[in-house]
Protein backbone atom coordinates (compact mmCIF):
# COMPACT_ATOMS: atom_id res chain seq x y z
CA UNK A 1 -6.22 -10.15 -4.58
CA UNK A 2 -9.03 -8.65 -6.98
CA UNK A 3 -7.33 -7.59 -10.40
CA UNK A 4 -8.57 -5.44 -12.53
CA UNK A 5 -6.34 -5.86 -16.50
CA UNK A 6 -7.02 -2.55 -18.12
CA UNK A 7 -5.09 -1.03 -20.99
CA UNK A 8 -3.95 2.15 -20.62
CA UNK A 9 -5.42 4.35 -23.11
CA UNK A 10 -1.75 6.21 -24.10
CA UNK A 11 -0.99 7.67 -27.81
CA UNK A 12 1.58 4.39 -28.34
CA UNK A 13 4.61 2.58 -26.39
CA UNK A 14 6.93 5.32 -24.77
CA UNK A 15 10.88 4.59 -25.51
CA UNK A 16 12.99 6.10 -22.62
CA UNK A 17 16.83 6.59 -23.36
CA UNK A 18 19.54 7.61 -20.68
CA UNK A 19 20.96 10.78 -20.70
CA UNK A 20 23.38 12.36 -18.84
CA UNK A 21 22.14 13.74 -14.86
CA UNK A 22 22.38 17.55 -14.96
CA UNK A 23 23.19 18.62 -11.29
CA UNK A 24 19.80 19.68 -10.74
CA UNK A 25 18.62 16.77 -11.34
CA UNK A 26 20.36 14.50 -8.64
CA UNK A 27 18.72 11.94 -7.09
CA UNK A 28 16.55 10.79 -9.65
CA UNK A 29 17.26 8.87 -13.10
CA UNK A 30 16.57 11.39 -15.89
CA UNK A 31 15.21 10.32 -19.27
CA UNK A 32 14.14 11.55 -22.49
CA UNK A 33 10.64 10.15 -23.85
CA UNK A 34 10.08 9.48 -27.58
CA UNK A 35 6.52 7.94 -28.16
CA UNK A 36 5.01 6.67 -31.69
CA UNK A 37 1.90 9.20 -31.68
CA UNK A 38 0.58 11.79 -29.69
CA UNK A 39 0.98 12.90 -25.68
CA UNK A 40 1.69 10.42 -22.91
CA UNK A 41 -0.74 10.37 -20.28
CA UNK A 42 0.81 11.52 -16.55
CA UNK A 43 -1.47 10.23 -13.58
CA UNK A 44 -1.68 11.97 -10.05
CA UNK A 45 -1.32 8.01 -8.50
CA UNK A 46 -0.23 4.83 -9.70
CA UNK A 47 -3.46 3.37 -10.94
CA UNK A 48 -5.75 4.51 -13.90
CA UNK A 49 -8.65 5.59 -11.56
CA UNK A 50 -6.55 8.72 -10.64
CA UNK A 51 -7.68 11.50 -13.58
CA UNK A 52 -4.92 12.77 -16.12
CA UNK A 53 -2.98 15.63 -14.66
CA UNK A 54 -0.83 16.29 -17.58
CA UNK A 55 0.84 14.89 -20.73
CA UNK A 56 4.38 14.20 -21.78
CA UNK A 57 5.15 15.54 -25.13
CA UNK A 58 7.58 13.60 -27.54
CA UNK A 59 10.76 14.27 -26.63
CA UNK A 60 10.69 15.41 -23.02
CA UNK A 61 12.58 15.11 -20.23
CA UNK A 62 11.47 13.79 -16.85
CA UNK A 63 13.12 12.54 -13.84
CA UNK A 64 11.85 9.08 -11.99
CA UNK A 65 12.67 9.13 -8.61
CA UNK A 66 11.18 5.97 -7.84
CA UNK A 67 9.14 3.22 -8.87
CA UNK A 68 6.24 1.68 -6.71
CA UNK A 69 3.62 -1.15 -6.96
CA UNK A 70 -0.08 0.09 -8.61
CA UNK A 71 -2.69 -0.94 -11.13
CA UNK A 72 -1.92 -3.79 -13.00
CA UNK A 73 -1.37 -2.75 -16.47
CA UNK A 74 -1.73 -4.72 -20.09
CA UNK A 75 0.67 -2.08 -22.22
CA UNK A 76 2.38 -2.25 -25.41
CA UNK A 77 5.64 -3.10 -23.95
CA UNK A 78 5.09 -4.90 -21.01
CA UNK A 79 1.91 -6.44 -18.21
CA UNK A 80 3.07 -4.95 -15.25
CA UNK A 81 2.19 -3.74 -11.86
CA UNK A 82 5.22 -1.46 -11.55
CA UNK A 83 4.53 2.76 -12.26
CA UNK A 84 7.27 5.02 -12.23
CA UNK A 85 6.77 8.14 -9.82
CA UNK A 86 8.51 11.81 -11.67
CA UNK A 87 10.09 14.20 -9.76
CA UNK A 88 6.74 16.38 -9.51
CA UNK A 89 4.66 12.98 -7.42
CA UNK A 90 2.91 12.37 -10.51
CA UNK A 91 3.27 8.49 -12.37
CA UNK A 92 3.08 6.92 -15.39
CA UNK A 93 3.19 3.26 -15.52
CA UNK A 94 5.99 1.05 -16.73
CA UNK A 95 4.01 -1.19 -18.90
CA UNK A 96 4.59 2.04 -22.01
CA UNK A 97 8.12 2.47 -21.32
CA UNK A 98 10.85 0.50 -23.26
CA UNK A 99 14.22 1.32 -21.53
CA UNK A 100 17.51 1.82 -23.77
CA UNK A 101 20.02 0.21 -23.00
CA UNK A 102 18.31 -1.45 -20.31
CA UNK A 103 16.14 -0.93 -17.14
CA UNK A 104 18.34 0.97 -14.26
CA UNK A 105 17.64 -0.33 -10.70
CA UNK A 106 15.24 2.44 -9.25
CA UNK A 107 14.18 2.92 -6.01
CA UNK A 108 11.11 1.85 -4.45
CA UNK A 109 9.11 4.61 -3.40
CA UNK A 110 8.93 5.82 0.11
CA UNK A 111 11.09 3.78 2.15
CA UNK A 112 10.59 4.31 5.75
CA UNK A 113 10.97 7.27 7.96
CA UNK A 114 8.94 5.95 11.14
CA UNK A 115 9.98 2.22 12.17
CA UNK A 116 8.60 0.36 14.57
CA UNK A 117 10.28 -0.31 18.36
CA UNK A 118 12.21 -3.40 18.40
CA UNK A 119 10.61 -4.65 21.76
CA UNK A 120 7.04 -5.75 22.32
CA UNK A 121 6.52 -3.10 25.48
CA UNK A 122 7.97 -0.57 23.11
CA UNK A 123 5.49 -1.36 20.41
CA UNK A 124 3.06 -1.57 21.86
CA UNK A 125 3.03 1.85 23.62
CA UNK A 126 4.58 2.62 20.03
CA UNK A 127 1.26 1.67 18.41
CA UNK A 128 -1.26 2.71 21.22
CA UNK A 129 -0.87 6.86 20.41
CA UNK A 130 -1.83 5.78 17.10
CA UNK A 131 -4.21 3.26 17.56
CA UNK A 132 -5.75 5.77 19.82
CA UNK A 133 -5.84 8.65 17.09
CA UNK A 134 -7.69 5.97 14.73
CA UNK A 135 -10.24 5.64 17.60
CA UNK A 136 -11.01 9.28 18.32
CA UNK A 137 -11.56 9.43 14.32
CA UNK A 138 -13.10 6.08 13.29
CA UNK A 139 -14.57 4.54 16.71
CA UNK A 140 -11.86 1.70 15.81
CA UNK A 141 -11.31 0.31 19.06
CA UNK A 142 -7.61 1.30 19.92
CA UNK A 143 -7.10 -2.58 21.25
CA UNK A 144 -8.44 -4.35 18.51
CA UNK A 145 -5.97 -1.87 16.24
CA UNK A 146 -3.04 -2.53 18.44
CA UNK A 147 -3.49 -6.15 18.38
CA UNK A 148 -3.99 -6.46 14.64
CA UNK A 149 -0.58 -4.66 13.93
CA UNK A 150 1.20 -7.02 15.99
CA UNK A 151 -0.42 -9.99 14.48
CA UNK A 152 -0.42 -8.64 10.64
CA UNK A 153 3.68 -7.11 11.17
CA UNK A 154 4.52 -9.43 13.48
CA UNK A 155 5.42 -6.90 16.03
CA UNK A 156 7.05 -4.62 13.00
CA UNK A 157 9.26 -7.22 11.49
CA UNK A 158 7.88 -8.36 8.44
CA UNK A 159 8.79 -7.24 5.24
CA UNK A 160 5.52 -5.01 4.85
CA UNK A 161 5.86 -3.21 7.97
CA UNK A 162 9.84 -2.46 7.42
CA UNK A 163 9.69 -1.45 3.82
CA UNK A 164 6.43 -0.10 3.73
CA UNK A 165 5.31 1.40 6.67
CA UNK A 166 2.32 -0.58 6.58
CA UNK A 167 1.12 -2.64 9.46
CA UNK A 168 -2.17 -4.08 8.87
CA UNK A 169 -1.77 -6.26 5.14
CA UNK A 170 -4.50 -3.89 3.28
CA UNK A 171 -4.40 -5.23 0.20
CA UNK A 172 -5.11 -3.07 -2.60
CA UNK A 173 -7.98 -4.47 -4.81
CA UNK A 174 -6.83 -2.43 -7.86
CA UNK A 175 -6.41 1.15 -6.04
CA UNK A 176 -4.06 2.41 -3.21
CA UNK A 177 -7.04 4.25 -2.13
CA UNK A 178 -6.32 8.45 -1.48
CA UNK A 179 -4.38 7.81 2.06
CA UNK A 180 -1.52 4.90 0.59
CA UNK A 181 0.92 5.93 -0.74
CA UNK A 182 0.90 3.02 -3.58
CA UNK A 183 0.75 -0.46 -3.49
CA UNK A 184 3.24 -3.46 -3.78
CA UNK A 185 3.87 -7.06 -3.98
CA UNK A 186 4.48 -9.19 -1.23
CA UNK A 187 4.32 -12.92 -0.42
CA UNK A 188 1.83 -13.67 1.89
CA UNK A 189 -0.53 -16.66 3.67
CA UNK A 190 -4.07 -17.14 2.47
CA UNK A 191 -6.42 -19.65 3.87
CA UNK A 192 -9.66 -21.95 1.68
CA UNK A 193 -12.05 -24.30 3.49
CA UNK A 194 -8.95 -26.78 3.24
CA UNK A 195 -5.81 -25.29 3.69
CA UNK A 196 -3.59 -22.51 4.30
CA UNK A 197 -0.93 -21.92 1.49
CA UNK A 198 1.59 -19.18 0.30
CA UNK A 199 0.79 -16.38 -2.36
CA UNK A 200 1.98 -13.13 -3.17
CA UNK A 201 -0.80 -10.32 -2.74
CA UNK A 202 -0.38 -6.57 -3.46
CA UNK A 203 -0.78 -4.46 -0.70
CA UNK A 204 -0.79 -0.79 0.26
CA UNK A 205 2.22 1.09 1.38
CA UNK A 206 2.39 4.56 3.38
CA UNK A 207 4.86 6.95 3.56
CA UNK A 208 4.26 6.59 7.71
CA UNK A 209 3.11 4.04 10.32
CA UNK A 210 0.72 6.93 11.14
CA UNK A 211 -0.79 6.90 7.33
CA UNK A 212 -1.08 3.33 7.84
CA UNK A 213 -3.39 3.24 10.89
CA UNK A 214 -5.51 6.12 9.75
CA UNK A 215 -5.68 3.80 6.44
CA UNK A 216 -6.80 1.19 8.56
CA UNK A 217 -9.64 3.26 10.58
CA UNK A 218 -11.28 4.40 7.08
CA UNK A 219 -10.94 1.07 5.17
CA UNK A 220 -12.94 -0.71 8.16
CA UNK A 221 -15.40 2.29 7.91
CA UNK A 222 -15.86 2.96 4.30
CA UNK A 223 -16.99 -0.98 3.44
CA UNK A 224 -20.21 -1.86 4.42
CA UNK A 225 -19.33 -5.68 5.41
CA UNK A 226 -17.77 -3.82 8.53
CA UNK A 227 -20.75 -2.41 9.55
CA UNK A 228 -22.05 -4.69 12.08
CA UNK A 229 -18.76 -4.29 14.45
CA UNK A 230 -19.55 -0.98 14.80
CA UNK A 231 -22.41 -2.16 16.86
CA UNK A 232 -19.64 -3.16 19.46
CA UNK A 233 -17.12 -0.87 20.48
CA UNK A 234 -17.85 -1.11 23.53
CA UNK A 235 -16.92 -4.87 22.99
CA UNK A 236 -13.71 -5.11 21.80
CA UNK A 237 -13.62 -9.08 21.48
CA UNK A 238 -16.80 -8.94 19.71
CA UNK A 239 -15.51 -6.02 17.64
CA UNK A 240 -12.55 -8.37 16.23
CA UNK A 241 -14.81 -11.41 15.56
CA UNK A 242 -16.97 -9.44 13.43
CA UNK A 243 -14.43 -7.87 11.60
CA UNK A 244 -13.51 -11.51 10.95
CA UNK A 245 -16.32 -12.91 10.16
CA UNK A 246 -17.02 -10.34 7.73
CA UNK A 247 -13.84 -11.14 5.67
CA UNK A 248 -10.49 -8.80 6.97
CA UNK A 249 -8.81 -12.52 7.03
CA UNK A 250 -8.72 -15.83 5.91
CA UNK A 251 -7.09 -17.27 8.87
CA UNK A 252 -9.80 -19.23 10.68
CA UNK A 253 -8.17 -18.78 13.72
CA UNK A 254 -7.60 -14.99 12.91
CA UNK A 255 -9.86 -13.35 16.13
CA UNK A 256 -9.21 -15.96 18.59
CA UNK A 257 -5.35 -14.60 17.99
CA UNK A 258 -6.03 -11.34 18.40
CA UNK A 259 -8.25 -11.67 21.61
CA UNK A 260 -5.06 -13.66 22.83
CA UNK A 261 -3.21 -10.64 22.33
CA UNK A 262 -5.27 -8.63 24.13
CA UNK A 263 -5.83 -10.19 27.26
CA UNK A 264 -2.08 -11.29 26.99
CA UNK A 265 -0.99 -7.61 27.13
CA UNK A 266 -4.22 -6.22 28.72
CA UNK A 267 -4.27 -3.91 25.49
CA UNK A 268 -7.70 -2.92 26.69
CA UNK A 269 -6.26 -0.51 28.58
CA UNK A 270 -6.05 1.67 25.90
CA UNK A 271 -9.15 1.74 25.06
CA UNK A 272 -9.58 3.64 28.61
């Protein structure tokens, strides 16, 4: 995972105090901000390359509803991926908030709505009318996608896929990018020249399974290392070597699995 440490340029540390829920204010954890200087900075997504899209004044009162994974952030009180999303989808990030008496246990954000089927047939045919939407829209071929979603969520069931609706282990690289809904830690396998070993990456979450393979279409077509694959969509196989060779994995054995998968379940017939 690529890391950008920025400080967040913010008037001074924000204290947040509890205070008691009105009713129109359930669901969320309301709290009163006091900072040391002038306005705090609101952003329109949990990183500091989304533009200001308002200010907190000393003193007021905003709701959190949740709090997701974003731009790692150097503040005065804390370094810290964590952001806290208000009750209008706007953030501001945890590292400028000192919580009195302590820090409640929020939420994360956008917990799924659209899980997976707990068979393989089901998943796959599951996965296909998406995979097939991301190859109307990004020439992706639908087999390639299908086979990469069972491989990166093992079949739905990892962690990723059930919390975060995301089944193909973007990681973030410092922005959610403007289809994610955030981003957010997660242990994970990378590969060297000499070994595989565990790590925890950050990695984009969407509020659907959907989001998540429309995600996947653009980010393959967006970055320019992907280019040459596009050269064979007619070619599945040779579709998912180059998108290995050009870096989506550091599993060696990363396209020979998912050409298994597709001649194992004959996803090519989806790309019909």
């Amino acid at each position: 995972m690529i890391w950008r440490t920025v400080a967040i340029m913010l008037a001074a540390t924000v204290a947040v105090t509890q205070q008691p829920v009105p009713a129109a204010a359930a669901g969320g954890v309301v709290a009163s901000v006091r900072t040391q200087g002038g306005p705090l900075n609101i952003r329109g997504n949990a990183s500091t390359w989304h533009a200001p899209v308002g200010e907190l004044a000393n003193g007021s009162v905003v709701r959190a509803d949740c709090q997701l994974a974003g731009e790692r952030i150097v503040g005065d009180a804390r370094t810290t991926t964590l952001w806290l999303r208000l009750a209008d989808q706007r953030f501001i990030s945890d590292a400028f908030v000192a919580w009195r008496p302590k820090r409640p246990a929020l939420p994360w954000c956008d917990q799924p709505a659209d899980p997976a089927p707990g068979t393989r047939a089901g998943f796959i045919d599951w996965a296909a009318e998406y995979a097939q939407a991301s190859q109307r829209e990004f020439r992706v071929p639908a087999s390639v996608s299908i086979a990469q979603s069972i491989n990166e969520s093992g079949w739905g069931r990892s962690s990723l896929s059930a919390q975060g609706n995301s089944f193909f282990g973007i990681k973030c690289f410092g922005t959610p990018g403007p289809i994610a809904a955030g981003c957010r830690p997660y242990d994970t396998r990378e590969c060297d020249a000499d070994d595989c070993f565990p790590t925890t990456g950050t990695f984009r979450v969407y509020r659907s399974a959907a989001d998540s393979f429309q995600d996947h279409g653009r980010f393959l077509t967006v970055n320019d290392r992907y280019r040459p694959a596009f050269r064979y969509t007619d070619d599945p196989d040779r579709f998912a070597r180059e998108i290995h060779k050009a870096g989506y994995a550091t599993d060696p054995a990363y396209s020979d699995k998912l050409i298994a998968l597709m001649r194992q379940y004959d996803l090519y017939r989806f790309d019909r």
